[in-house]
N, C-alpha and C. Protein backbone atom coordinates (compact mmCIF):
# COMPACT_ATOMS: atom_id res chain seq x y z
N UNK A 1 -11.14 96.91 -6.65
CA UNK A 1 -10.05 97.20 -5.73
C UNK A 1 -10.30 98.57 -5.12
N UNK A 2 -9.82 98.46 -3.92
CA UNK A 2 -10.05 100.48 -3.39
C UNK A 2 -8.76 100.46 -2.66
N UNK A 3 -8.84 101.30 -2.49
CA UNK A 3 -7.41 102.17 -1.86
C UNK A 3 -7.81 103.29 -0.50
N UNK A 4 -6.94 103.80 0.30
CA UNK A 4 -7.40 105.23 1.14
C UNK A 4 -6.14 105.30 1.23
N UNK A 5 -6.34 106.70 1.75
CA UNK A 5 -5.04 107.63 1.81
C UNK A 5 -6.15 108.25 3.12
N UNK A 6 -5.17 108.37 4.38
CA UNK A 6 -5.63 109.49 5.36
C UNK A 6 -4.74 110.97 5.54
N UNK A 7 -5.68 111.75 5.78
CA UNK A 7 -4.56 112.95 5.62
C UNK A 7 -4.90 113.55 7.08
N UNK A 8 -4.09 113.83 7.91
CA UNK A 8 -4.28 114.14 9.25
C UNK A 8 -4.49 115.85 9.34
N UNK A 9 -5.54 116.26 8.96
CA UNK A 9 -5.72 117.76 8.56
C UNK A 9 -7.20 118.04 9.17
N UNK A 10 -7.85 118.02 10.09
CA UNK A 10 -9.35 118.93 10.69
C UNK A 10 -9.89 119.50 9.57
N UNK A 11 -11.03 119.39 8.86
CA UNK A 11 -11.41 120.65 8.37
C UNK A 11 -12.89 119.86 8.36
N UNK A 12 -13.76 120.47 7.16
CA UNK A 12 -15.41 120.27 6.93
C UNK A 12 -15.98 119.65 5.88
N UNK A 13 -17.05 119.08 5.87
CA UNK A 13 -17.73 118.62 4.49
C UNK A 13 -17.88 120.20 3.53
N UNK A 14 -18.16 121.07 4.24
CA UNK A 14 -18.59 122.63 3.42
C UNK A 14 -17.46 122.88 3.16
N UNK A 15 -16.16 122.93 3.97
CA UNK A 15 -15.00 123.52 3.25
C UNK A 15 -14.05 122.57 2.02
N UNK A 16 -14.41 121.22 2.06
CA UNK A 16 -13.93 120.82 1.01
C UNK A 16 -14.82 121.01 -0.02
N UNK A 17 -16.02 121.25 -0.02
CA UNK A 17 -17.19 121.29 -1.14
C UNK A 17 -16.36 122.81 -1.39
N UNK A 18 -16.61 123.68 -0.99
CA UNK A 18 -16.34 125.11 -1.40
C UNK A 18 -14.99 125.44 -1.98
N UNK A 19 -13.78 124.98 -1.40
CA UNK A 19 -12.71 124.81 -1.82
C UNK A 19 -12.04 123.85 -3.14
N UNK A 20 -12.60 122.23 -3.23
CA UNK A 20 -12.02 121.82 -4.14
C UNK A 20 -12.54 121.87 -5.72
N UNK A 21 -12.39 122.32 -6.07
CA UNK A 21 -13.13 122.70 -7.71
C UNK A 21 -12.19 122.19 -9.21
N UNK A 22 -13.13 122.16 -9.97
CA UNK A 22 -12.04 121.54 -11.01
C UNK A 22 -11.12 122.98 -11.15
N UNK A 23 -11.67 124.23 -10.94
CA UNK A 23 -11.06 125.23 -11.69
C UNK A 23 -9.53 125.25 -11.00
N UNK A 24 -9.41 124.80 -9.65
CA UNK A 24 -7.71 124.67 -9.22
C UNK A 24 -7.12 123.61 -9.11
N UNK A 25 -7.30 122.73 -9.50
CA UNK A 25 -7.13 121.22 -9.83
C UNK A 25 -5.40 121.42 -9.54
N UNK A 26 -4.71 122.18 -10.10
CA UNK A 26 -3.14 121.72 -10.22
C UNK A 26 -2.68 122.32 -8.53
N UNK A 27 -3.78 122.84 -7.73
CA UNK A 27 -3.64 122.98 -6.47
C UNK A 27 -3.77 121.56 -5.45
N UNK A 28 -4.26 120.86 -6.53
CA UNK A 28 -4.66 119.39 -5.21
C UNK A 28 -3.88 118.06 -5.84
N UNK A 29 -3.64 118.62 -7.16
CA UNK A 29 -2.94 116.84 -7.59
C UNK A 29 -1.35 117.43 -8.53
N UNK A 30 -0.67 117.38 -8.71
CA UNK A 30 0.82 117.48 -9.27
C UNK A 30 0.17 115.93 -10.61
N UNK A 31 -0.64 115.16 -10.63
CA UNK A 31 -0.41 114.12 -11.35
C UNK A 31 -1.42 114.26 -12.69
N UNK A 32 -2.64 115.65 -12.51
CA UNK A 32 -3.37 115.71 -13.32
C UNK A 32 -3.39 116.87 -13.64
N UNK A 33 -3.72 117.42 -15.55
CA UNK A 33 -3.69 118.68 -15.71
C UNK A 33 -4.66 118.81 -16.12
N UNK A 34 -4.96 120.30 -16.43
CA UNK A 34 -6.35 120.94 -17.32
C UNK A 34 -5.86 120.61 -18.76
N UNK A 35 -7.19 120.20 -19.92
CA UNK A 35 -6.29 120.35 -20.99
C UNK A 35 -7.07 121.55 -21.57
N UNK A 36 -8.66 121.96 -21.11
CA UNK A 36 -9.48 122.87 -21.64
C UNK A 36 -10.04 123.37 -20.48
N UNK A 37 -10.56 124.29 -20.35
CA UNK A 37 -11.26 125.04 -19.36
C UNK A 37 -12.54 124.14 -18.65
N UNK A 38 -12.89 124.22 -17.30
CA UNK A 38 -13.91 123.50 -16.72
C UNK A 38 -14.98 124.21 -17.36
N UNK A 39 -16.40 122.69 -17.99
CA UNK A 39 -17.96 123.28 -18.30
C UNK A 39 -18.67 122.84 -17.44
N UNK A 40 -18.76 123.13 -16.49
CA UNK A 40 -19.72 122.99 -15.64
C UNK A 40 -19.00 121.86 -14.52
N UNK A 41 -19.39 120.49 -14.69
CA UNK A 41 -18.70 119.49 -13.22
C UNK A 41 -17.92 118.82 -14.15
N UNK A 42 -17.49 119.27 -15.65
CA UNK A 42 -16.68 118.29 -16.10
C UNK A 42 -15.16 119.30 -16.54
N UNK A 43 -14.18 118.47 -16.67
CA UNK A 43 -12.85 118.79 -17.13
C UNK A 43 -12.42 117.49 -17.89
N UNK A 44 -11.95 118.47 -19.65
CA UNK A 44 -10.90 117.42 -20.03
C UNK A 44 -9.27 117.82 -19.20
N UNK A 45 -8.94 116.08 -18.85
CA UNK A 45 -7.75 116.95 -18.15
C UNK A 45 -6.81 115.40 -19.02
N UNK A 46 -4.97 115.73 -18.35
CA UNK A 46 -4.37 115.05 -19.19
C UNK A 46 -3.52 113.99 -17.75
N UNK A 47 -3.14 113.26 -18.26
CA UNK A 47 -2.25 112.66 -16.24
C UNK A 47 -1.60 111.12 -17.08
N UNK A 48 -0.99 110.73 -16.43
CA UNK A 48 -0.44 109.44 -16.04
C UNK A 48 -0.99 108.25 -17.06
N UNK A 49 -2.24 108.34 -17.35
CA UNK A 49 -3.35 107.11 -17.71
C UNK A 49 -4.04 107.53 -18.76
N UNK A 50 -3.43 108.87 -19.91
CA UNK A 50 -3.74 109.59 -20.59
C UNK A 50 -4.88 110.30 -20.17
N UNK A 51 -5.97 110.85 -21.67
CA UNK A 51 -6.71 111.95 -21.38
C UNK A 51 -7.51 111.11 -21.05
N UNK A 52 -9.00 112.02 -20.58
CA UNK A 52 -9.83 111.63 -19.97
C UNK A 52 -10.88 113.12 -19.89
N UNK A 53 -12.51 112.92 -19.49
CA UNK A 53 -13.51 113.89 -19.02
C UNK A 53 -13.13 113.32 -17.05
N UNK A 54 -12.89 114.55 -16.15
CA UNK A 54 -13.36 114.12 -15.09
C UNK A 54 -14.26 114.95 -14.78
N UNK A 55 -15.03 114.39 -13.81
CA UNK A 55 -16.17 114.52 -13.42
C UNK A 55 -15.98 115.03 -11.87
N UNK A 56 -16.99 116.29 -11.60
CA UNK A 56 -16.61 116.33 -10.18
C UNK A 56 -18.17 116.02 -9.17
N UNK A 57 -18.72 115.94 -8.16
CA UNK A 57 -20.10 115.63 -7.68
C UNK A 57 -20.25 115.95 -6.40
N UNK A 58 -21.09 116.78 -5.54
CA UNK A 58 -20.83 116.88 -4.07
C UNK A 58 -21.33 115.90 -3.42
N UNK A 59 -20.90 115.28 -2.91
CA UNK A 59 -21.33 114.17 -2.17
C UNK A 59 -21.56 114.19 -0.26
N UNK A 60 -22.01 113.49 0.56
CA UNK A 60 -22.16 113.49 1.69
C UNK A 60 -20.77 113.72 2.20
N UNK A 61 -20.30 114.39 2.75
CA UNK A 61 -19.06 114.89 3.62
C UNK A 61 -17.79 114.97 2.83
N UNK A 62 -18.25 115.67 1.98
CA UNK A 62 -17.23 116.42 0.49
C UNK A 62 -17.27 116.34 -0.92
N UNK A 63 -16.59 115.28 -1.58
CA UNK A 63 -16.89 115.81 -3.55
C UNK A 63 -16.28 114.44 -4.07
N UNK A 64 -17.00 114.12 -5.10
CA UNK A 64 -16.32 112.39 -5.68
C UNK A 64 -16.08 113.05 -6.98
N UNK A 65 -14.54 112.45 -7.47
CA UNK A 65 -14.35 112.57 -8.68
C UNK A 65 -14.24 111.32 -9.47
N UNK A 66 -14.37 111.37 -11.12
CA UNK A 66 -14.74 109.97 -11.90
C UNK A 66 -13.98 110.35 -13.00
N UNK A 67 -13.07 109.24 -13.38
CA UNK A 67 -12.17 109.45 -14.52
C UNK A 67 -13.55 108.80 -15.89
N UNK A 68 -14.44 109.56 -16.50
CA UNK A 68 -15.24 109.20 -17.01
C UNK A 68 -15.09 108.16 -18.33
N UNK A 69 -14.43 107.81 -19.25
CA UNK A 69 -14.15 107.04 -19.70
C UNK A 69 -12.96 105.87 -19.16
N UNK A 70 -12.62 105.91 -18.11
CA UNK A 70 -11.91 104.98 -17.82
C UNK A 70 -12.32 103.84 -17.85
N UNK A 71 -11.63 102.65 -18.77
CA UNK A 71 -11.81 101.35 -18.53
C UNK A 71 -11.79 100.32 -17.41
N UNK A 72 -11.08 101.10 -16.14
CA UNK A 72 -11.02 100.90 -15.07
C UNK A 72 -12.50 100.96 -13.98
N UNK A 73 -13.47 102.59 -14.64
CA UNK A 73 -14.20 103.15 -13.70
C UNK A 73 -13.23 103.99 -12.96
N UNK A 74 -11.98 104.02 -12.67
CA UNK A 74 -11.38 104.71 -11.26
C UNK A 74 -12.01 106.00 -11.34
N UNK A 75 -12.59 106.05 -9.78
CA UNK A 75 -13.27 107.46 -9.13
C UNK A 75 -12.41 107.88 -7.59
N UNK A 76 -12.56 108.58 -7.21
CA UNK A 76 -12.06 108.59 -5.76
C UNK A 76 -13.08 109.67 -4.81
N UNK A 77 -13.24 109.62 -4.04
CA UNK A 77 -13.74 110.53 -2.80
C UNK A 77 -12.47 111.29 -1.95
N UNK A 78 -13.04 112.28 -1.62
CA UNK A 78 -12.65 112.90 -0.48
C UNK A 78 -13.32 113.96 -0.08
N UNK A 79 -13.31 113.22 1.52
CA UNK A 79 -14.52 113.45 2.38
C UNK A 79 -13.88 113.73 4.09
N UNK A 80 -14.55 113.83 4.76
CA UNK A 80 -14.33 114.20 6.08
C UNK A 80 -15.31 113.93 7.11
N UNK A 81 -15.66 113.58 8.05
CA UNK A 81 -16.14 113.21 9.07
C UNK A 81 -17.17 111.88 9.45
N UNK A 82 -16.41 110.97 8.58
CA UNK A 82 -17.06 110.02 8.42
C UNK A 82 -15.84 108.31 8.78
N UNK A 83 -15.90 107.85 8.79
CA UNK A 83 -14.64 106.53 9.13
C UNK A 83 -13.97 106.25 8.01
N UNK A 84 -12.90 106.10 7.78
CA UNK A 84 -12.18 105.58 9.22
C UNK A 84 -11.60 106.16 9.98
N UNK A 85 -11.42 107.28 9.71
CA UNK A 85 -11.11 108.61 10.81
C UNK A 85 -12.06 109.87 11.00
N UNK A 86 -12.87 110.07 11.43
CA UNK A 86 -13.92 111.09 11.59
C UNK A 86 -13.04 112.57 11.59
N UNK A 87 -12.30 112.59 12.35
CA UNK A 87 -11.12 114.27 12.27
C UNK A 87 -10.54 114.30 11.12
N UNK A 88 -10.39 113.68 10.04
CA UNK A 88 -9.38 113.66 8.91
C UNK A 88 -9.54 113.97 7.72
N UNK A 89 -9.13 113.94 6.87
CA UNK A 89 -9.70 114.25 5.23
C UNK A 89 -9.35 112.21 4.78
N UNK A 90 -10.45 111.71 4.41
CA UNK A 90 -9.70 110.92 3.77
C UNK A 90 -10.01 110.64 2.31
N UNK A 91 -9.09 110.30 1.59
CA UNK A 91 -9.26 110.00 0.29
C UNK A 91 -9.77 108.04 -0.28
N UNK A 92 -10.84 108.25 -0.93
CA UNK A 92 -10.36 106.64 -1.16
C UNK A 92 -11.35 106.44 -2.66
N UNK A 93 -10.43 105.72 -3.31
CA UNK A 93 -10.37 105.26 -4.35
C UNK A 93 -10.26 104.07 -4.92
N UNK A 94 -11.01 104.21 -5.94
CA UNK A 94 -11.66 102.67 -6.48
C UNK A 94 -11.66 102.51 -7.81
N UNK A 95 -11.51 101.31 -8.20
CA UNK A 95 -11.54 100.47 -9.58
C UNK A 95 -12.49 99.69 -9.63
N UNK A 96 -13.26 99.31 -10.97
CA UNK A 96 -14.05 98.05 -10.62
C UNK A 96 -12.97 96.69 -11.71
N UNK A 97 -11.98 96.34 -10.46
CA UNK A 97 -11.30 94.93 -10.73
C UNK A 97 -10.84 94.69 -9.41
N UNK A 98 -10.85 92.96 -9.89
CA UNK A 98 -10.43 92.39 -8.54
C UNK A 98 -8.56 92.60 -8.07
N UNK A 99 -8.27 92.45 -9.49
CA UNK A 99 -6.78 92.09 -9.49
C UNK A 99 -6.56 93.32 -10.50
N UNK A 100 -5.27 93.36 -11.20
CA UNK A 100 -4.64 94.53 -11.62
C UNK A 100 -3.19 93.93 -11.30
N UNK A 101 -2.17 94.53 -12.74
CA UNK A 101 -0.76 94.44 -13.02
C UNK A 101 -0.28 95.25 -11.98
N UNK A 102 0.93 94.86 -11.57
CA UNK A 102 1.32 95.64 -10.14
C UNK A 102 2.21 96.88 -10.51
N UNK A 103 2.37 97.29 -11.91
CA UNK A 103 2.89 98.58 -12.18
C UNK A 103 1.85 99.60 -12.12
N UNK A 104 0.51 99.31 -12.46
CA UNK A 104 -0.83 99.92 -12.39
C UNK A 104 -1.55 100.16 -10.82
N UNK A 105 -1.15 99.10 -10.17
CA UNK A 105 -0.85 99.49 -8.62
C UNK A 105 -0.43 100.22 -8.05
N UNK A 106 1.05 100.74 -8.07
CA UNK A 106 2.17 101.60 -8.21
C UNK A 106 1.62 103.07 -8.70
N UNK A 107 0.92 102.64 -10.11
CA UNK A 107 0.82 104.34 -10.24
C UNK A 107 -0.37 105.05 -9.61
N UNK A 108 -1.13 104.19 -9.46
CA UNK A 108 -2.36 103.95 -8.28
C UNK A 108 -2.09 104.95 -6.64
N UNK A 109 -0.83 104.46 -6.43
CA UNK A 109 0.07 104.31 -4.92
C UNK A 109 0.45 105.92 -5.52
N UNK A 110 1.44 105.64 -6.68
CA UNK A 110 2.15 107.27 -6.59
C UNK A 110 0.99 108.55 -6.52
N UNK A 111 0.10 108.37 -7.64
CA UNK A 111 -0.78 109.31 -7.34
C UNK A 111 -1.98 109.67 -6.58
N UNK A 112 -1.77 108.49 -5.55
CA UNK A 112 -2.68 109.20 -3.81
C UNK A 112 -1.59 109.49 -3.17
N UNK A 113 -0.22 109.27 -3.32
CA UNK A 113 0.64 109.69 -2.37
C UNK A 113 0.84 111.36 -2.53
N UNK A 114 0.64 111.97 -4.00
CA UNK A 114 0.70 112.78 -4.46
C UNK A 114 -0.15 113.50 -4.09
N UNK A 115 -1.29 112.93 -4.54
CA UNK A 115 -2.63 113.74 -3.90
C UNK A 115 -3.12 114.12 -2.25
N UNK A 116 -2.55 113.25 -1.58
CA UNK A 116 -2.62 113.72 0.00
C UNK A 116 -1.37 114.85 0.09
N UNK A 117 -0.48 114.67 -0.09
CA UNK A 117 0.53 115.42 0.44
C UNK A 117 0.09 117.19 -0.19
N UNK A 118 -0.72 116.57 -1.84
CA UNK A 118 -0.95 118.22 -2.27
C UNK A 118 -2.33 118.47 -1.22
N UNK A 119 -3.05 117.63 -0.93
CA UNK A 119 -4.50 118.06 -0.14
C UNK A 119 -4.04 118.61 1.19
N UNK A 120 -2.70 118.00 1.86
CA UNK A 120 -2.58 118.22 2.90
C UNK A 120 -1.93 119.98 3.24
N UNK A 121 -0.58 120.02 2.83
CA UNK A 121 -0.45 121.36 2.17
C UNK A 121 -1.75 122.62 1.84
N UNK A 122 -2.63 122.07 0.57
CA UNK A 122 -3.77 122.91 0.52
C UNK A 122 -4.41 123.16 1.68
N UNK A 123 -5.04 122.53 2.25
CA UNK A 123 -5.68 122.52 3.75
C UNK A 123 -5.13 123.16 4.71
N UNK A 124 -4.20 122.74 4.69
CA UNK A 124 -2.95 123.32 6.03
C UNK A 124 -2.91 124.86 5.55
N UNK A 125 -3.00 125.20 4.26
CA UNK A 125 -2.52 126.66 4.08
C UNK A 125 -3.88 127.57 4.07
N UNK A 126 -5.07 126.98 4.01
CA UNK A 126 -6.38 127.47 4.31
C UNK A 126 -6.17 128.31 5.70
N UNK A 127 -5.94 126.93 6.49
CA UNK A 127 -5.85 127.36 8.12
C UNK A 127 -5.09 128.42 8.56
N UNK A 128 -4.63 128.70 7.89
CA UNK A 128 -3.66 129.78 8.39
C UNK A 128 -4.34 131.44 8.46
């Protein structure tokens, strides 16, 4: 299953690489915490779907994160200048299942709704 979230915000592949880091994490998501200090591209952090290692990676036009033991796989991107909106930040996120309980959907939904509105904010307050 995948998901996107578009966030109507201009910015760069370099400024989301430079900017999003595990070390400010409670700057981009309200849904995930630190539970120990970042070692290197990993964080134990705590959220919604219990604990977990995430993983952070720079990727072509910004940074992929991976809930590393998830039974799901769920990872997400966010990236910029690439489709489905080339001007935008977009987020998109993935499971490897076809189907999924629709409360797990939901929390799916709450926490990209969460996560754009904190990316968008972050971004927006860069610009300034």
């Amino acid at each position: 299953m995948e998901f996107f979230r578009i966030i109507k915000v201009k910015t760069t592949e370099h400024l989301i690489q430079k900017h999003i880091q595990l070390s400010n994490l409670e700057k981009i998501s309200n849904e995930l915490f630190a539970i120990d200090n970042p070692e290197g591209d990993k964080l134990k952090i705590g959220g919604i779907w219990g604990e977990f290692s995430l993983s952070i990676s720079q990727i072509k036009g910004g940074v992929r994160f991976a809930l590393l033991e998830c039974p799901n796989a769920l990872c997400w991107t966010i990236t910029t200048g690439y489709p489905p909106d080339r001007d935008s930040i977009v987020i998109h996120l993935t499971v490897n299942r076809q189907r999924k309980q629709p409360e797990f959907i939901d929390e799916i939904n709450e926490f990209l709704n969460d996560h754009s509105f904190s990316l968008e904010k972050f971004f927006s307050e860069l610009q300034e």
